[in-house]
N, C-alpha and C. Protein backbone atom coordinates (compact mmCIF):
# COMPACT_ATOMS: atom_id res chain seq x y z
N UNK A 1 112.81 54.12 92.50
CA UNK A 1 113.46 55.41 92.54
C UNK A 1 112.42 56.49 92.29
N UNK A 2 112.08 57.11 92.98
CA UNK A 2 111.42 58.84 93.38
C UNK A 2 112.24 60.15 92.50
N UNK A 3 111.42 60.78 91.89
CA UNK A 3 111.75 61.93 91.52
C UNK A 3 110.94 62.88 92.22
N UNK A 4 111.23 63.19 93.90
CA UNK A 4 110.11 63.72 94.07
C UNK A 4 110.56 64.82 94.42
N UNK A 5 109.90 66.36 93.68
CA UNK A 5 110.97 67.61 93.85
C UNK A 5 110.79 67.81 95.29
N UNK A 6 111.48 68.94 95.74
CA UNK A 6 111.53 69.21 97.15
C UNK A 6 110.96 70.55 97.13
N UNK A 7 109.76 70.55 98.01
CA UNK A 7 108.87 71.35 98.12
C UNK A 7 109.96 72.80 99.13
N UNK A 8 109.61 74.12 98.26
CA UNK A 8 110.62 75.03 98.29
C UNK A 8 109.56 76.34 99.18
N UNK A 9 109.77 77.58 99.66
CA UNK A 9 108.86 78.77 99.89
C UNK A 9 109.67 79.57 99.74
N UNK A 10 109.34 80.98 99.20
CA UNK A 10 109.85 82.18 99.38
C UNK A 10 108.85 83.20 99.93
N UNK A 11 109.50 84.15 100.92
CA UNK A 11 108.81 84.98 101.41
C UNK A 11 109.33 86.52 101.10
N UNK A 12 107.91 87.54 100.94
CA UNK A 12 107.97 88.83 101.17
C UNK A 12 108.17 89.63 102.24
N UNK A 13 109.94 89.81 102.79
CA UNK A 13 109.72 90.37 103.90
C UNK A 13 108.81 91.74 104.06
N UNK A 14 109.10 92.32 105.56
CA UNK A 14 108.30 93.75 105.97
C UNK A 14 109.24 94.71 105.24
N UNK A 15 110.59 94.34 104.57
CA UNK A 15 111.38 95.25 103.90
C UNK A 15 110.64 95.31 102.20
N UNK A 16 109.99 94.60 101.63
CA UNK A 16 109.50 94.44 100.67
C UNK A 16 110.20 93.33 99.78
N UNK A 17 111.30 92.90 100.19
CA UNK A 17 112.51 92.26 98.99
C UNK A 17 111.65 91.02 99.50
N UNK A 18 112.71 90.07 98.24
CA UNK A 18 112.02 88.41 98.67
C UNK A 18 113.16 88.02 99.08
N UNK A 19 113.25 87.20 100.09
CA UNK A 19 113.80 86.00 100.61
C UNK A 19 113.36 84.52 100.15
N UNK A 20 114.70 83.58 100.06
CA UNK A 20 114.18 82.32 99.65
C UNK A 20 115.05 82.04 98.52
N UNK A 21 114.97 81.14 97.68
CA UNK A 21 114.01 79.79 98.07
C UNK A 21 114.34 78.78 99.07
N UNK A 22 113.90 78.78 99.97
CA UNK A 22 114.43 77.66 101.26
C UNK A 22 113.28 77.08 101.80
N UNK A 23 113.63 76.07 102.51
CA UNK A 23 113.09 74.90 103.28
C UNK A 23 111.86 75.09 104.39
N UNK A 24 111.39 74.05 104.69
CA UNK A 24 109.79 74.23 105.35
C UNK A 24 110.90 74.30 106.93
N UNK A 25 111.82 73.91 107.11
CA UNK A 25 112.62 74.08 108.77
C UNK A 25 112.89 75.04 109.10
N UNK A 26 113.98 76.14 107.38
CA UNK A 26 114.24 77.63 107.45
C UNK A 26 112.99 78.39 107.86
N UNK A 27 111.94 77.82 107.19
CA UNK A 27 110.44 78.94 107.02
C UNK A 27 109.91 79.02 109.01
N UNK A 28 109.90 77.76 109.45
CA UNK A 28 109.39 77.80 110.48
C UNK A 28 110.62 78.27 111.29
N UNK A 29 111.46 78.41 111.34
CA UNK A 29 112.35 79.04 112.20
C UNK A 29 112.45 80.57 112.15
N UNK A 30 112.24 80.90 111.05
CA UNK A 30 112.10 82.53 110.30
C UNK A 30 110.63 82.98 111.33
N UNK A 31 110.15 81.76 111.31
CA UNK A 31 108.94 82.18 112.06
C UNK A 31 109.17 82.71 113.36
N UNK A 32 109.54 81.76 113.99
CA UNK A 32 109.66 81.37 115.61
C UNK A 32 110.12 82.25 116.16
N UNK A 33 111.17 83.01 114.90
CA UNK A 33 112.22 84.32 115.27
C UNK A 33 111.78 85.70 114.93
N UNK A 34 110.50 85.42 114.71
CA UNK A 34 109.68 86.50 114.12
C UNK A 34 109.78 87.80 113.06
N UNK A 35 110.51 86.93 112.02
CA UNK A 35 110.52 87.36 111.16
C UNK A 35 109.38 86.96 109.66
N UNK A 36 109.05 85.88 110.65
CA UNK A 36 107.54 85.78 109.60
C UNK A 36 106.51 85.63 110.61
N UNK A 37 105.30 86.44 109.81
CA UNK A 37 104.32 86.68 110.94
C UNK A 37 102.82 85.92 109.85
N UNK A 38 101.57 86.17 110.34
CA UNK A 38 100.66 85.58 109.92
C UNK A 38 100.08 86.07 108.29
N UNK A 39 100.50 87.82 108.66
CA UNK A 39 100.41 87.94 107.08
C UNK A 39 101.41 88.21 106.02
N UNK A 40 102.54 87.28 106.26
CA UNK A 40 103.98 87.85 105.45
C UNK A 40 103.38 86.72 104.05
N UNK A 41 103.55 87.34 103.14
CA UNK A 41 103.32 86.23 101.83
C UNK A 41 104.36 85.48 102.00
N UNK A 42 103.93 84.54 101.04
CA UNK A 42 104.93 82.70 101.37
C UNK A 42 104.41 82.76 99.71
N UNK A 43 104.94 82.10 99.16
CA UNK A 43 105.17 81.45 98.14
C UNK A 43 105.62 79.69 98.49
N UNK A 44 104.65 79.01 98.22
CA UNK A 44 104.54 77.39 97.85
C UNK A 44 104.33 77.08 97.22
N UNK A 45 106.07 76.30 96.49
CA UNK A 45 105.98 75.54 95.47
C UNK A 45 104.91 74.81 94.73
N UNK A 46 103.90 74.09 96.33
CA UNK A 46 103.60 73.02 96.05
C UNK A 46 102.12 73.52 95.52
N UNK A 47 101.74 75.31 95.62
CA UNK A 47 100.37 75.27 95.27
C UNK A 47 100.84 76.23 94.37
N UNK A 48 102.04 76.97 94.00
CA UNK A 48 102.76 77.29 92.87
C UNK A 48 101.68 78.92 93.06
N UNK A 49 101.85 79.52 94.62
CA UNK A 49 100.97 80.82 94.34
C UNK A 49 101.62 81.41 95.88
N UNK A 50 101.40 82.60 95.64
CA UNK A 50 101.57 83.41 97.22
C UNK A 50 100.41 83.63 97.66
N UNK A 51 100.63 83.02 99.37
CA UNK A 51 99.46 83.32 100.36
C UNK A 51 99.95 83.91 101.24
N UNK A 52 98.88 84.35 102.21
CA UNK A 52 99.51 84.35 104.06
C UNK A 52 100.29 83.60 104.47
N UNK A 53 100.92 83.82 105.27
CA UNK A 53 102.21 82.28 106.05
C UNK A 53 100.55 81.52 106.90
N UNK A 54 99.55 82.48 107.42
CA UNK A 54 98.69 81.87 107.88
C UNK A 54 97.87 80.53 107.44
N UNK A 55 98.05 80.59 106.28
CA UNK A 55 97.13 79.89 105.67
C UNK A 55 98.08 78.09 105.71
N UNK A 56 99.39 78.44 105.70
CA UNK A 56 100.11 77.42 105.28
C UNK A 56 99.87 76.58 106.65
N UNK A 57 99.31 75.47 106.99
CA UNK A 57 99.13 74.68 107.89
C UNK A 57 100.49 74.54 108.58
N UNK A 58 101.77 73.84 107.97
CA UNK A 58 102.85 73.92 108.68
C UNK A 58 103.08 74.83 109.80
N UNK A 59 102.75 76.16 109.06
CA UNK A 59 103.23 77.53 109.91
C UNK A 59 102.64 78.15 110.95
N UNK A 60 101.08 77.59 110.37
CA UNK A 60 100.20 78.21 111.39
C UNK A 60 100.15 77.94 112.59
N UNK A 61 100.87 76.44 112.60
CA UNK A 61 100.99 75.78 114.18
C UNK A 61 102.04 76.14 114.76
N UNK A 62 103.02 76.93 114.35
CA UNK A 62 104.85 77.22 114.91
C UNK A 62 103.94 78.62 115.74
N UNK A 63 103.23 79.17 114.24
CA UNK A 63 102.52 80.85 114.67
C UNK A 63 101.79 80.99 116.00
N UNK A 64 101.35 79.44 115.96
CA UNK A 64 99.89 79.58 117.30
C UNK A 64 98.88 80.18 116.74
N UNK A 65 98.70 80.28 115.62
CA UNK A 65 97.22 80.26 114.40
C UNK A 65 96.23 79.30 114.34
N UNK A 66 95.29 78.64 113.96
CA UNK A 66 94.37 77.93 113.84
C UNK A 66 94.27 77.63 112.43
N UNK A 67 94.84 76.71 111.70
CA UNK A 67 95.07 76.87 110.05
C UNK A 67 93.89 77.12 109.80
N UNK A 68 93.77 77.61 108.55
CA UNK A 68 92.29 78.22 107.40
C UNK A 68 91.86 76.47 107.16
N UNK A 69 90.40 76.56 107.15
CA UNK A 69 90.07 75.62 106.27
C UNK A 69 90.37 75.13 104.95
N UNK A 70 90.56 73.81 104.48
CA UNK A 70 90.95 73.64 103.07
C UNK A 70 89.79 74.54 102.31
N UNK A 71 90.86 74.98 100.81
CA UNK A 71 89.92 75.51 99.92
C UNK A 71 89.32 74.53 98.85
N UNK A 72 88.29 74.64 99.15
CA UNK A 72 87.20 74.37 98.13
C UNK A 72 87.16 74.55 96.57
N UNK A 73 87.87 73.99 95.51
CA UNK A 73 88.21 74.23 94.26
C UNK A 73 90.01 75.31 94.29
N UNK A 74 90.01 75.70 93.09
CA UNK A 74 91.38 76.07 93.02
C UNK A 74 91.70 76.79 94.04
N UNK A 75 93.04 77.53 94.37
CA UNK A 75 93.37 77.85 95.85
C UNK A 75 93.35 79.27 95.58
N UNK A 76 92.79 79.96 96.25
CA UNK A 76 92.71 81.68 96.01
C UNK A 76 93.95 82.22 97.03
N UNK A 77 94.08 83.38 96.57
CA UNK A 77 95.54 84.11 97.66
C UNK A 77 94.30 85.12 97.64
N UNK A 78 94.88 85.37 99.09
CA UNK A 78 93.75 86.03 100.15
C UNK A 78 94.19 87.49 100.14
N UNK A 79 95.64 87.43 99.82
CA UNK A 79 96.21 89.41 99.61
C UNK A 79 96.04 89.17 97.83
N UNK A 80 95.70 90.49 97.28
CA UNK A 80 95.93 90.56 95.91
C UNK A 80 97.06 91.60 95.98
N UNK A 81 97.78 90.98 94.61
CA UNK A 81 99.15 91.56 94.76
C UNK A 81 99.17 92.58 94.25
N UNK A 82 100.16 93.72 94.75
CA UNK A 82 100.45 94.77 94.46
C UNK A 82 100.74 95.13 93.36
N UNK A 83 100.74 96.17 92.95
CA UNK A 83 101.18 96.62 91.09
C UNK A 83 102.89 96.59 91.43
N UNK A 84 103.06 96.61 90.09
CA UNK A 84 104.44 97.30 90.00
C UNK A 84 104.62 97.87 89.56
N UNK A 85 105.04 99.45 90.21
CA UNK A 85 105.66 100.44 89.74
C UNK A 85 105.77 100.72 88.24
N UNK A 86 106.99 100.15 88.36
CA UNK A 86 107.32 100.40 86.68
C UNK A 86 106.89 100.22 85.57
N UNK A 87 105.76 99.14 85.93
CA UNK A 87 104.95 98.85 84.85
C UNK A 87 103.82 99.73 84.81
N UNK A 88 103.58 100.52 85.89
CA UNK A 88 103.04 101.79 85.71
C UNK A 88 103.13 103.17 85.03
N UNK A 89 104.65 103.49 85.33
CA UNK A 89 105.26 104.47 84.37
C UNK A 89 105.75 104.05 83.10
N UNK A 90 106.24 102.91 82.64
CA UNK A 90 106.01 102.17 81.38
C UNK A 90 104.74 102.43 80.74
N UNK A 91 103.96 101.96 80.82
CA UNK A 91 102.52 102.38 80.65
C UNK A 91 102.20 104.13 80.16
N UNK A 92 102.52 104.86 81.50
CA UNK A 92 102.49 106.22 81.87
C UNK A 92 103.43 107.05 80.19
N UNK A 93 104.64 106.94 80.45
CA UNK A 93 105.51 107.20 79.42
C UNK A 93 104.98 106.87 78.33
N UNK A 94 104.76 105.91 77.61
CA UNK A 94 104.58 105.69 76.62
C UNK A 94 103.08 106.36 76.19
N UNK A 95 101.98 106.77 76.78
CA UNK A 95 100.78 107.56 76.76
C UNK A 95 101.25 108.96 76.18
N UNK A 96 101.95 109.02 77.39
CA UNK A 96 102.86 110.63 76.87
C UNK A 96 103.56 110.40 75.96
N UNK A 97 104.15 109.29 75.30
CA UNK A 97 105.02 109.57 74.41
C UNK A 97 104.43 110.02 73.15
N UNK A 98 102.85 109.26 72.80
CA UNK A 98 102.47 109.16 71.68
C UNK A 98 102.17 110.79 71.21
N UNK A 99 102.52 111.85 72.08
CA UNK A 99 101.93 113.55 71.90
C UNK A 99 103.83 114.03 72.24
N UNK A 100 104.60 113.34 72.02
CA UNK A 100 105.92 114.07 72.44
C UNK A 100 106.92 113.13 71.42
N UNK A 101 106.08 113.18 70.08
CA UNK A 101 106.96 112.89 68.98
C UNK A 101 107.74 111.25 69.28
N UNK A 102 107.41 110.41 70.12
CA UNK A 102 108.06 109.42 70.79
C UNK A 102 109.43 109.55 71.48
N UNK A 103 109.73 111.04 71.97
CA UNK A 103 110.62 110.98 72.74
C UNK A 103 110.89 110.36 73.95
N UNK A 104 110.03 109.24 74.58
CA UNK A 104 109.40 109.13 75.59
C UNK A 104 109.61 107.26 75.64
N UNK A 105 109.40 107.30 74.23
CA UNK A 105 109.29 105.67 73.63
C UNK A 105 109.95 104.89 74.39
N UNK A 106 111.41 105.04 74.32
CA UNK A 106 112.47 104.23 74.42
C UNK A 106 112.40 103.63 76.10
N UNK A 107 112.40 105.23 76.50
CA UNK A 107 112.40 104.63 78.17
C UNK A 107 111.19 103.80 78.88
N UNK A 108 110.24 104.08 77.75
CA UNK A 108 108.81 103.08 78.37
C UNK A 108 108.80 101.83 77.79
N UNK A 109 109.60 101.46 76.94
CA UNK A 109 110.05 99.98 76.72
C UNK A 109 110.59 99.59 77.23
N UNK A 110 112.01 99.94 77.79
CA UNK A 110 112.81 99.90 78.65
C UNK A 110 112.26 99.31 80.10
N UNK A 111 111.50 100.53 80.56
CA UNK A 111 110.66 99.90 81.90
C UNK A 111 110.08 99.03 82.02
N UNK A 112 109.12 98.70 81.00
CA UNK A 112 108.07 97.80 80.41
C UNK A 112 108.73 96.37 80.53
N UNK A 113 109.99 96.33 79.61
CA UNK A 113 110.43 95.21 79.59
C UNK A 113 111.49 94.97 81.44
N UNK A 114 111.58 95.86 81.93
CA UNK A 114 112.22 95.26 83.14
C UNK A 114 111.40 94.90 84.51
N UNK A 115 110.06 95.60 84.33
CA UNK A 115 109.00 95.40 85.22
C UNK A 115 108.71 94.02 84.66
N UNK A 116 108.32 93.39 83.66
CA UNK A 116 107.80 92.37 83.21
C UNK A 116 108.60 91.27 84.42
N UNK A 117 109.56 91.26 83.93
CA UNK A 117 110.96 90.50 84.94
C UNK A 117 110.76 90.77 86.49
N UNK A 118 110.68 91.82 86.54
CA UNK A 118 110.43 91.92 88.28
C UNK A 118 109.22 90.98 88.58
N UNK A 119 107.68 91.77 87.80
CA UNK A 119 106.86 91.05 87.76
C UNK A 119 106.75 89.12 88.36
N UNK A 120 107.80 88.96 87.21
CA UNK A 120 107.64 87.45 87.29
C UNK A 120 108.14 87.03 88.54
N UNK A 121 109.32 87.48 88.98
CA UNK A 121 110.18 87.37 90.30
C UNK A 121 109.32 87.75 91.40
N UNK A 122 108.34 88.27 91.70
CA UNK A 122 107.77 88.94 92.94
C UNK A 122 106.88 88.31 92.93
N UNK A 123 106.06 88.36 91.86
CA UNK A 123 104.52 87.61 91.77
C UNK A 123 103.82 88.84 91.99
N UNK A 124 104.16 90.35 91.63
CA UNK A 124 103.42 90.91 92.01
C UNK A 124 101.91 91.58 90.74
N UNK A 125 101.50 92.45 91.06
CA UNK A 125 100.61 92.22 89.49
C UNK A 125 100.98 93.45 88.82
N UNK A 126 100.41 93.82 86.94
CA UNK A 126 100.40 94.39 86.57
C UNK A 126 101.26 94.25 85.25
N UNK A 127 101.47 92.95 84.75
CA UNK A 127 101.36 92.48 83.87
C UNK A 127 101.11 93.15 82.75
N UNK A 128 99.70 93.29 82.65
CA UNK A 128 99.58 93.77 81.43
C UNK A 128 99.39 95.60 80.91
N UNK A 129 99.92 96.17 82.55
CA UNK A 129 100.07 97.52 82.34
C UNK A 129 101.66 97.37 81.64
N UNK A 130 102.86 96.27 81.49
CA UNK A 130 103.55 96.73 81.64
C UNK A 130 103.36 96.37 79.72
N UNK A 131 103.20 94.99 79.11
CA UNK A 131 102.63 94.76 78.09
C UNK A 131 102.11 95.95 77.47
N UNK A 132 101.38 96.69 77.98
CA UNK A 132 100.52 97.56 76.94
C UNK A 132 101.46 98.78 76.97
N UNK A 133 102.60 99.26 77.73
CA UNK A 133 103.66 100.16 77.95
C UNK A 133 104.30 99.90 77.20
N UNK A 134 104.84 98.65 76.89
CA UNK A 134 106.07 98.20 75.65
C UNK A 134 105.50 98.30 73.93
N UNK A 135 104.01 98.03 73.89
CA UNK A 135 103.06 97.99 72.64
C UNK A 135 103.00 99.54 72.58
N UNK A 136 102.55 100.21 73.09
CA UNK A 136 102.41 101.50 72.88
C UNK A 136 103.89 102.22 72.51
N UNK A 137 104.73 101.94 72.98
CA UNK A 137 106.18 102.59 73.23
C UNK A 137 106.74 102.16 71.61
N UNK A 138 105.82 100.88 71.73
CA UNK A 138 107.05 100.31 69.93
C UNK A 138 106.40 101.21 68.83
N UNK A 139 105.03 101.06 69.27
CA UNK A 139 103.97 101.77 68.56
C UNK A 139 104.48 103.40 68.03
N UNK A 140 104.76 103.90 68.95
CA UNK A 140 104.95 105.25 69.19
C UNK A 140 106.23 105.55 68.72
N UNK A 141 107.49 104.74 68.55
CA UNK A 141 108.38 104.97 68.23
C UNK A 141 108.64 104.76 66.60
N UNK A 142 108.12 103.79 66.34
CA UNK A 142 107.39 103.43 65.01
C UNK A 142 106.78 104.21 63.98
N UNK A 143 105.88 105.49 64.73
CA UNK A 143 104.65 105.88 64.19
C UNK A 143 105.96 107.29 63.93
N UNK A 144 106.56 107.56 65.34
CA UNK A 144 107.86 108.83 64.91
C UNK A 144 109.06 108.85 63.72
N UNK A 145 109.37 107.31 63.75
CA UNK A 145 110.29 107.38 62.75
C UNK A 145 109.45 107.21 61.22
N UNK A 146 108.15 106.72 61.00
CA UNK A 146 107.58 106.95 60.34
C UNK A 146 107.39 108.38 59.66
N UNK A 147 107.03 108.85 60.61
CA UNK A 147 107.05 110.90 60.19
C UNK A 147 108.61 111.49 59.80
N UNK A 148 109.27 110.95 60.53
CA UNK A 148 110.39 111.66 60.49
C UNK A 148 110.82 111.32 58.86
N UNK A 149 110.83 109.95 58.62
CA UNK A 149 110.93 109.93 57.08
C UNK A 149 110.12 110.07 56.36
N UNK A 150 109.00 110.48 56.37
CA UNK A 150 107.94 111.13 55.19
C UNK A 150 108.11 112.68 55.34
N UNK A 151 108.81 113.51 56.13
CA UNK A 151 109.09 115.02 56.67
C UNK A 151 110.28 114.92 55.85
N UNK A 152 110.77 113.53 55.87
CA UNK A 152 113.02 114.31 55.21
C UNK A 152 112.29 113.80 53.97
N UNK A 153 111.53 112.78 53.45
CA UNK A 153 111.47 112.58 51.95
C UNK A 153 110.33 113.98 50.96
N UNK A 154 109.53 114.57 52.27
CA UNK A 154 108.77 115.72 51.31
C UNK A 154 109.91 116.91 51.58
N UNK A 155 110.69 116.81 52.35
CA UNK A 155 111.30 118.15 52.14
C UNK A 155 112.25 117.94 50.84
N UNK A 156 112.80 117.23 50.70
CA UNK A 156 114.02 116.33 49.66
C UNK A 156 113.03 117.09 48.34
N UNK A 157 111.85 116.23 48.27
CA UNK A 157 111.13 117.07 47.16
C UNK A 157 110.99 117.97 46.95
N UNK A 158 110.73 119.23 48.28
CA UNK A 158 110.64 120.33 47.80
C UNK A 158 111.63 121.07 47.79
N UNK A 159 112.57 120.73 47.93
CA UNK A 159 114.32 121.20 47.74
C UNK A 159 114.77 120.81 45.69
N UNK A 160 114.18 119.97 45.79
CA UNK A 160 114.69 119.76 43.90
C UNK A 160 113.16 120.25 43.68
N UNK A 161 112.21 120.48 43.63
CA UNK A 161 110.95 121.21 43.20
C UNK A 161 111.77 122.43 43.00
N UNK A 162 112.07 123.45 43.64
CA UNK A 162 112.41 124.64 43.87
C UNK A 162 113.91 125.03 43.24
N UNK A 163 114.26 123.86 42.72
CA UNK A 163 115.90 124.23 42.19
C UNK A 163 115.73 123.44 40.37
């Protein structure tokens, strides 16, 4: 008896969304119908990374491509992936927040933590812009409510000082 998983792809359409997870028959038919072309990213299970559909030998022969040579040590992806957004203004926000009293905080955690998630779902990059958006944001919100109660506990003082 075989436990042998079943090798899965998802692709980045020209709309940007992902499609998938489906079968090496769906993938080559997606092809044929030209909705996947030589440089649409693929995601394979089996090398657990997004490449070209070019690169994927299966596809390249449906494409009328000439597959890539095997790679030589670990497998490199030939597009580097795009940022994400939000983990940009996550990032962004929370910079600004640390000069705007942390008014700013909440929503750059917020982003921070939902880009992370996209992140993982897309494969796209920027990771640790979104990481250093959520650190800064806790930071910053932290450092405000900090002031805010050393501002109400010296005024408190100087309210019974004065009476």
């Amino acid at each position: 008896m075989t436990n042998a998983t079943p090798v899965s792809f998802r692709i980045i359409g020209g709309d940007g969304q992902e499609y998938g997870p489906t079968d090496l028959a769906t993938l080559q038919q997606w092809a044929r119908e030209g909705r996947v072309a030589g440089s649409t990213r693929v995601w394979d299970s089996r090398l657990g990374d997004w490449q070209p559909a070019a690169r994927i030998p299966e596809l390249a022969e449906v494409l009328g491509i000439a597959p890539a040579p095997p790679a030589v040590g670990p497998a490199m992806s030939a597009i580097a992936p795009r940022t994400n957004t939000l983990a940009v203004w996550s990032l962004s926000l929370a910079v600004v927040g640390l000069s705007c009293c942390g008014c700013l905080s909440i929503p750059a955690i917020f982003l921070g933590a939902v880009s992370l998630s996209q992140i993982k779902v897309r494969g796209e990059g920027g990771r640790a812009l979104a990481i250093a958006g959520i650190a800064i944001g806790i930071f910053s919100l932290l450092l405000s409510a900090l002031c805010g109660l050393l501002w109400t506990i010296f005024r408190l003082r100087l309210v019974n000082f004065s009476t």
